[in-house]
N, C-alpha and C. Protein backbone atom coordinates (compact mmCIF):
# COMPACT_ATOMS: atom_id res chain seq x y z
N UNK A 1 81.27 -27.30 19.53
CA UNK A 1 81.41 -26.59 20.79
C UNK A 1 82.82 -26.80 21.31
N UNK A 2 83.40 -25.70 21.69
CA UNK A 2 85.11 -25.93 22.45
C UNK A 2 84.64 -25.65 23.75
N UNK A 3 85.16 -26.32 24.74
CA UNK A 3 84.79 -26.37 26.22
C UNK A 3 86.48 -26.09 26.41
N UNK A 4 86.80 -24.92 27.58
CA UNK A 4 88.04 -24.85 28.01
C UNK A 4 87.64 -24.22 29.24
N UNK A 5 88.64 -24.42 30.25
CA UNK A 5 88.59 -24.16 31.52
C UNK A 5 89.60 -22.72 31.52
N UNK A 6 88.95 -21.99 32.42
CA UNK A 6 89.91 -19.95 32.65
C UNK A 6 90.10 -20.71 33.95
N UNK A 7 91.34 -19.93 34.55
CA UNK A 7 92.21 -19.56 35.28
C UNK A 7 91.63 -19.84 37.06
N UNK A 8 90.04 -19.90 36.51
CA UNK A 8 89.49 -19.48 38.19
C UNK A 8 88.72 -20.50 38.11
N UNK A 9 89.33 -21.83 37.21
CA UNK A 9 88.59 -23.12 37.27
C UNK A 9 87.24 -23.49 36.46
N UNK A 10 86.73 -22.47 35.94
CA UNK A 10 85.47 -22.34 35.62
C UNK A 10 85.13 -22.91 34.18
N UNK A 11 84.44 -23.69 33.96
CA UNK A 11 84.76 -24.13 32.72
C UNK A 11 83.87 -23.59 31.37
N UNK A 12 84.29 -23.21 30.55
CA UNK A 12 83.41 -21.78 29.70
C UNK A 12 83.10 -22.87 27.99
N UNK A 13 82.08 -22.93 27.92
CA UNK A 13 81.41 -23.37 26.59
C UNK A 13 81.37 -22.37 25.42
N UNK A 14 82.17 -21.99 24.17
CA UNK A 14 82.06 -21.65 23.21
C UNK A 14 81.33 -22.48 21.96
N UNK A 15 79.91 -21.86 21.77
CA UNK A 15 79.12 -22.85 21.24
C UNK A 15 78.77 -22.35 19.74
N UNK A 16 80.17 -21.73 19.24
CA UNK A 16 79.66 -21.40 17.68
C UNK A 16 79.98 -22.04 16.76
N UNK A 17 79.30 -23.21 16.28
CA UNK A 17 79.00 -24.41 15.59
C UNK A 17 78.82 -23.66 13.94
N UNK A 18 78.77 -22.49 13.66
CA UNK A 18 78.31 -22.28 12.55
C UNK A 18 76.65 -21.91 12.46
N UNK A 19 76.55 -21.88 13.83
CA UNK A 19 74.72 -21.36 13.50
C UNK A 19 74.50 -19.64 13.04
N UNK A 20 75.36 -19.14 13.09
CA UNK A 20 75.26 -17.36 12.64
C UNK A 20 75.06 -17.59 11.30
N UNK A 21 75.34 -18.51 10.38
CA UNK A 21 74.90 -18.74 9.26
C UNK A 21 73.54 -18.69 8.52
N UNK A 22 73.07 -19.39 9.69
CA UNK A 22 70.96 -19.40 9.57
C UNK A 22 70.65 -18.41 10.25
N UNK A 23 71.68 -17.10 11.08
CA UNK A 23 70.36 -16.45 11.13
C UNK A 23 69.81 -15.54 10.69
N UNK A 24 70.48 -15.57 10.16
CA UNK A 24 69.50 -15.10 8.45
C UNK A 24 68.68 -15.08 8.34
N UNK A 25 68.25 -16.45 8.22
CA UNK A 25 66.97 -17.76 7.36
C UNK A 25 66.29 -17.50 8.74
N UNK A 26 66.11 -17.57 10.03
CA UNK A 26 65.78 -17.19 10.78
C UNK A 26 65.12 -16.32 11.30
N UNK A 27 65.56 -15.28 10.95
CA UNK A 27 64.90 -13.76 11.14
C UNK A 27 63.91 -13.64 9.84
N UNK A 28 64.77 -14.34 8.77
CA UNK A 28 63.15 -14.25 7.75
C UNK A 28 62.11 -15.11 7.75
N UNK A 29 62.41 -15.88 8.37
CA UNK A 29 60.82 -16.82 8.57
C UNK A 29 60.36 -15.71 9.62
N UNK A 30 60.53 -15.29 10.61
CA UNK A 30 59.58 -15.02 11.27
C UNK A 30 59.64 -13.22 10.56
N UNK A 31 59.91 -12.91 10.10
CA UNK A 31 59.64 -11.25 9.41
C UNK A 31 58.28 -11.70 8.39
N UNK A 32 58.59 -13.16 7.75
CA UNK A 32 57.61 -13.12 6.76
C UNK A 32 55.95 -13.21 7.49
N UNK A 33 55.85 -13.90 8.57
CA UNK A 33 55.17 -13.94 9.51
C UNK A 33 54.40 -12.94 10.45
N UNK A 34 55.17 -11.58 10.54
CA UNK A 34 55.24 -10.34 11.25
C UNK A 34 53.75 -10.08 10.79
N UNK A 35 52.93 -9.76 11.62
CA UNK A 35 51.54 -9.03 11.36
C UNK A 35 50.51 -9.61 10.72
N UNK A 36 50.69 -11.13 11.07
CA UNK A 36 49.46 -12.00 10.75
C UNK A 36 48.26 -11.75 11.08
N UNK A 37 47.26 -12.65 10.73
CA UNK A 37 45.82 -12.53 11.17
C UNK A 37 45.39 -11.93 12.73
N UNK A 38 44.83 -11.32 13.03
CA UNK A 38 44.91 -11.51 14.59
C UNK A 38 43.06 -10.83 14.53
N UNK A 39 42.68 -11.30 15.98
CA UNK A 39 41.07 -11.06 16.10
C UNK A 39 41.11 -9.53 16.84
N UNK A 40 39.79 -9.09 16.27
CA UNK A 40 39.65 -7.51 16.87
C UNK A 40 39.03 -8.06 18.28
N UNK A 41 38.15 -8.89 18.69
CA UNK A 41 37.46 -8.93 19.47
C UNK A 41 38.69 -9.31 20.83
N UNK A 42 37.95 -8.10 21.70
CA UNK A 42 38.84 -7.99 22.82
C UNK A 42 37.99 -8.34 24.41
N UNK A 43 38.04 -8.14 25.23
CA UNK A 43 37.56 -8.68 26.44
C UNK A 43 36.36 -6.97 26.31
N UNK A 44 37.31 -5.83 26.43
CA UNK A 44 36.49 -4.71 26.69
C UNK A 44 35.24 -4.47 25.51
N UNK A 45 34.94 -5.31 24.61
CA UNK A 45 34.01 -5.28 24.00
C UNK A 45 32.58 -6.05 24.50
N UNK A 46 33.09 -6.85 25.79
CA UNK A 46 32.26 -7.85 26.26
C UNK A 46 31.23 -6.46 27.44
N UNK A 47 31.79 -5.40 27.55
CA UNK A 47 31.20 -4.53 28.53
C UNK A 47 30.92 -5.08 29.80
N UNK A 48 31.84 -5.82 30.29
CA UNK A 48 31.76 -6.40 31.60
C UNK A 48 31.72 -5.26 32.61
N UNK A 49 30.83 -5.60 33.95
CA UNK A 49 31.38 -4.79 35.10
C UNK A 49 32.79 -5.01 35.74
N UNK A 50 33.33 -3.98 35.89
CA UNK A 50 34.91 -4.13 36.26
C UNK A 50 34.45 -4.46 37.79
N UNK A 51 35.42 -5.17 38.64
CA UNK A 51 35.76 -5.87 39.68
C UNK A 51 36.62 -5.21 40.53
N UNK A 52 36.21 -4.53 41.64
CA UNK A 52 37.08 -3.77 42.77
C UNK A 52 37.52 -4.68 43.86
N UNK A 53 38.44 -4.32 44.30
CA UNK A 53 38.84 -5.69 45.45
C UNK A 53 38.11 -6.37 46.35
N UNK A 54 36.99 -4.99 47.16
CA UNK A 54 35.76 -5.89 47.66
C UNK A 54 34.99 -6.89 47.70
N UNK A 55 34.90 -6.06 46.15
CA UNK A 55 34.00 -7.12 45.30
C UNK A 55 34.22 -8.34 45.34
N UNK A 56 35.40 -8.47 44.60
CA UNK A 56 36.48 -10.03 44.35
C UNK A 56 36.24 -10.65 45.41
N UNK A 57 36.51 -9.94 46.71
CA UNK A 57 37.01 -10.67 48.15
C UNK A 57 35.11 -11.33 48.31
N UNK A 58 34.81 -10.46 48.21
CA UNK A 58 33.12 -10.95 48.44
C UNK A 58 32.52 -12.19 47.76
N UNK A 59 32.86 -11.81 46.88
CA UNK A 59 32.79 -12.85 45.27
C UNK A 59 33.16 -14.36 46.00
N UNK A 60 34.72 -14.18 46.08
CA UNK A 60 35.79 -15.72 46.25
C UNK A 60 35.34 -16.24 47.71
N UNK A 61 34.32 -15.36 48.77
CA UNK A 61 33.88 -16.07 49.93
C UNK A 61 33.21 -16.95 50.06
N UNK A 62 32.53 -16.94 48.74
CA UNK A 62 31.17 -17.19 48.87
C UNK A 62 31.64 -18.72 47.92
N UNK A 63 32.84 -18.85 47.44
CA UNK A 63 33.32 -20.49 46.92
C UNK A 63 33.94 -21.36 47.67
N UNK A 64 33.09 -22.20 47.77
CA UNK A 64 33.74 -23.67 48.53
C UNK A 64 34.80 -23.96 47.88
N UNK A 65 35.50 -24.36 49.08
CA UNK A 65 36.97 -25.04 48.47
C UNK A 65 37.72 -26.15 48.51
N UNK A 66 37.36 -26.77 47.07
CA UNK A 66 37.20 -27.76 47.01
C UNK A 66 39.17 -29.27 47.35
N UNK A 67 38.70 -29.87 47.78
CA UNK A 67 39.94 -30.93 47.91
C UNK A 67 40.69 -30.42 49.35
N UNK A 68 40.29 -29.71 50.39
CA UNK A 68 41.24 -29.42 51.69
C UNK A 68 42.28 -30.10 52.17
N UNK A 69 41.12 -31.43 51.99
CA UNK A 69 41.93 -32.47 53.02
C UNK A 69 43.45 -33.18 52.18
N UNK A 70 43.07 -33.00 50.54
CA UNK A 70 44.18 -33.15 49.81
C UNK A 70 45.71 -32.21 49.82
N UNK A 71 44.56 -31.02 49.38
CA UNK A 71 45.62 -29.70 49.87
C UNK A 71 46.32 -30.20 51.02
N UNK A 72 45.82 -30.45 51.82
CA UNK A 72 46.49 -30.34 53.50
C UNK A 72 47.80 -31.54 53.64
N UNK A 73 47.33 -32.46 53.07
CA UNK A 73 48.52 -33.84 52.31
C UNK A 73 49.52 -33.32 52.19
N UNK A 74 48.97 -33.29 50.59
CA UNK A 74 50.21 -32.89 50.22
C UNK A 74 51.12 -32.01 50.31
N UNK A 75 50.35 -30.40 51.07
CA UNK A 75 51.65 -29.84 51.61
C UNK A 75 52.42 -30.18 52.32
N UNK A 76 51.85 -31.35 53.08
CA UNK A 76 52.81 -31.78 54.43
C UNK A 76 53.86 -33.13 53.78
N UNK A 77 53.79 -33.63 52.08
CA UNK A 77 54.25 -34.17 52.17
C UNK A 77 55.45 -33.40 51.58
N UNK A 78 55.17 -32.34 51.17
CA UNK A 78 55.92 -31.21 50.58
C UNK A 78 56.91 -30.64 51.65
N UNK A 79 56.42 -30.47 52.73
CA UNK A 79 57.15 -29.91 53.80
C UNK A 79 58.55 -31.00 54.35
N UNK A 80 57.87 -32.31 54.22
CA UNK A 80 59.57 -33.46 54.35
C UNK A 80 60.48 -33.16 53.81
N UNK A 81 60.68 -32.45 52.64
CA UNK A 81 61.54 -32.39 51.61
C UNK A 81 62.67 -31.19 52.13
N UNK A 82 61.69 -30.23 53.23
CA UNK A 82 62.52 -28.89 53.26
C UNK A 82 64.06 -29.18 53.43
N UNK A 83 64.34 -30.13 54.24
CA UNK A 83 65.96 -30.18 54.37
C UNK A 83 66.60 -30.27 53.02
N UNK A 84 66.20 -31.19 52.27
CA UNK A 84 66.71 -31.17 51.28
C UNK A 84 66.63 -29.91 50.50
N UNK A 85 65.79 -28.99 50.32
CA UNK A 85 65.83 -27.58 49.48
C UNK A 85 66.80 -26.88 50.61
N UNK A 86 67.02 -26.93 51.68
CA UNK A 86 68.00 -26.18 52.04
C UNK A 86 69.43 -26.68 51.39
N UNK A 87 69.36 -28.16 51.41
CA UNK A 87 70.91 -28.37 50.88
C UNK A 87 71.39 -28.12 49.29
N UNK A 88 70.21 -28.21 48.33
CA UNK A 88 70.71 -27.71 47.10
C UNK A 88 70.75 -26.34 47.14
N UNK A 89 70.18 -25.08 48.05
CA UNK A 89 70.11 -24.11 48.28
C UNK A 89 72.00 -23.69 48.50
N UNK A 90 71.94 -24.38 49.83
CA UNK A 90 73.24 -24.67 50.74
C UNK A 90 74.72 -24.88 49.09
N UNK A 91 74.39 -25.56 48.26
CA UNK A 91 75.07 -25.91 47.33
C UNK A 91 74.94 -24.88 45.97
N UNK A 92 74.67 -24.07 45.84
CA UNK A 92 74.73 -22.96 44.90
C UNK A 92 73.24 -22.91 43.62
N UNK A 93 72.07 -24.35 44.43
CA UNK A 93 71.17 -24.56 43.06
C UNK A 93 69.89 -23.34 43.45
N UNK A 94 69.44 -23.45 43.01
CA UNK A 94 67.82 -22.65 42.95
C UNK A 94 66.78 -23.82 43.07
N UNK A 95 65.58 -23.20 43.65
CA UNK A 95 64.47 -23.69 44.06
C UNK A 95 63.69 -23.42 42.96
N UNK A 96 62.83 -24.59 42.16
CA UNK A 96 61.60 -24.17 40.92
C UNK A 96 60.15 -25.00 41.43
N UNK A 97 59.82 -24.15 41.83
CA UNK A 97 58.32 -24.79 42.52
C UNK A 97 57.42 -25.09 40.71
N UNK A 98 56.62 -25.71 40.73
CA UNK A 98 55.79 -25.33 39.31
C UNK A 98 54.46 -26.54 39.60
N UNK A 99 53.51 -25.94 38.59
CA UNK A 99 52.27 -27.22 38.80
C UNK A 99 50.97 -25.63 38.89
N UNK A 100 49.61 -26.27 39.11
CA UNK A 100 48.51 -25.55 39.28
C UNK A 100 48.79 -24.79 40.93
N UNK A 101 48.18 -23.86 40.90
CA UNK A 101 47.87 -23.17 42.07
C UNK A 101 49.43 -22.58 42.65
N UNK A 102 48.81 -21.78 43.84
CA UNK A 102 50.50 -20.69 44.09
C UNK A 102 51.03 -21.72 45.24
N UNK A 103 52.52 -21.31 44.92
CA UNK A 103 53.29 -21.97 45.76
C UNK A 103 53.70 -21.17 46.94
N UNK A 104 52.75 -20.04 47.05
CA UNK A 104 53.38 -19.07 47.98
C UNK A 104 53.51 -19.65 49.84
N UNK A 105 52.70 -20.20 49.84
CA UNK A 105 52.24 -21.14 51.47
C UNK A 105 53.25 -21.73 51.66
N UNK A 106 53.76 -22.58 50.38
CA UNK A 106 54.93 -23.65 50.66
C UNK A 106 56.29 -22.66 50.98
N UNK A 107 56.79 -22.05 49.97
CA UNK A 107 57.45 -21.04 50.46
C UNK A 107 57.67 -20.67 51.51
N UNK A 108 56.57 -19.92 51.90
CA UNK A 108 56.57 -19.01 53.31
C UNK A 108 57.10 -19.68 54.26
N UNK A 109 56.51 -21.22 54.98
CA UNK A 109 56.73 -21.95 55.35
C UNK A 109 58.13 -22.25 55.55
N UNK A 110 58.70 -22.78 54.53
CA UNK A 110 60.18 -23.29 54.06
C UNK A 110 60.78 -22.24 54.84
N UNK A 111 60.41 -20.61 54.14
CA UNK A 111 61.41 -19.66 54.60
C UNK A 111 61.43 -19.94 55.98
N UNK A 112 60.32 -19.85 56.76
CA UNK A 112 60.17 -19.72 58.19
C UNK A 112 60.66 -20.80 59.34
N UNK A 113 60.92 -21.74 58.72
CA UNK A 113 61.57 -22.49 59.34
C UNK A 113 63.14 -23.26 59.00
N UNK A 114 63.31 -22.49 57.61
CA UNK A 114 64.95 -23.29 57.41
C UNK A 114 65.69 -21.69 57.48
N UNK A 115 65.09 -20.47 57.19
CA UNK A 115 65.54 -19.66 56.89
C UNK A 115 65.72 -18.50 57.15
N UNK A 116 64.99 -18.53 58.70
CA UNK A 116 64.87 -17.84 59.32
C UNK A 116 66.45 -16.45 59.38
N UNK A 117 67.27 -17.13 59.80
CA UNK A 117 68.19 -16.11 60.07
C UNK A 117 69.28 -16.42 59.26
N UNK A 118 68.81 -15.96 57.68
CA UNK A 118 69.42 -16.38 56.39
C UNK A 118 69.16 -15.12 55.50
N UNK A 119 69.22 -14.27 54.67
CA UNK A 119 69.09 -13.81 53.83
C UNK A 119 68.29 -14.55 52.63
N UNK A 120 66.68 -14.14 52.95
CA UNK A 120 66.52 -15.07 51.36
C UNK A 120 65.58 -13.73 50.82
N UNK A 121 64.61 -14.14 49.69
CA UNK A 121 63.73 -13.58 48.67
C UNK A 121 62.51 -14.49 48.90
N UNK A 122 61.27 -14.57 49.03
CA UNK A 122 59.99 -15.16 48.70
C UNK A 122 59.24 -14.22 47.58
């Protein structure tokens, strides 16, 4: 790899080590691979009743939900942190929420109180 810095400070990684060599060998392992085994059996063979939004909404009322008082924790221990996502924000990084369940609450939140009169995306 040659690492050199352009004009506007920026420092630019040229990372051709000689790998254009394999990819070759590369593209033929997976060509030899192309159109393997795969199962016919699909979901629409199961003849399920399809699910209209009502439905769903009717459906998901009727489930207890389980761990609240956990949920409720740990968002709030989630919520200490906001200053800090504003400052790697503030510093040119990105935000990567990840784990089970949506992060959309935490988000919203964040936006609504660090970001109010900011330009962001949720």
């Amino acid at each position: 790899a040659v690492v050199s810095t352009q004009s506007t400070g920026r420092r630019v990684i040229d990372c051709d080590d000689g790998a254009g060599e394999n990819k070759e060998n590369i593209e033929s392992y997976f060509h030899s691979r192309k159109g393997g085994n795969t199962s016919n059996k699909t979901l629409h063979d199961l003849q399920l009743e399809e699910l209209d939004h009502n439905k769903t909404v009717k459906l998901l009322s009727k489930v207890k939900i389980k761990y609240s008082r956990e949920k409720a924790a740990l968002f709030a221990d989630h919520c200490q942190y906001f200053p800090q996502w504003l400052i790697y924000l503030q510093d040119g990084f990105n935000l990567c929420l990840y784990g089970v369940g949506s992060k959309r609450q935490i988000l919203l939140s964040f936006a609504k109180k660090h970001l109010r009169h900011r330009l962001h995306m949720v």
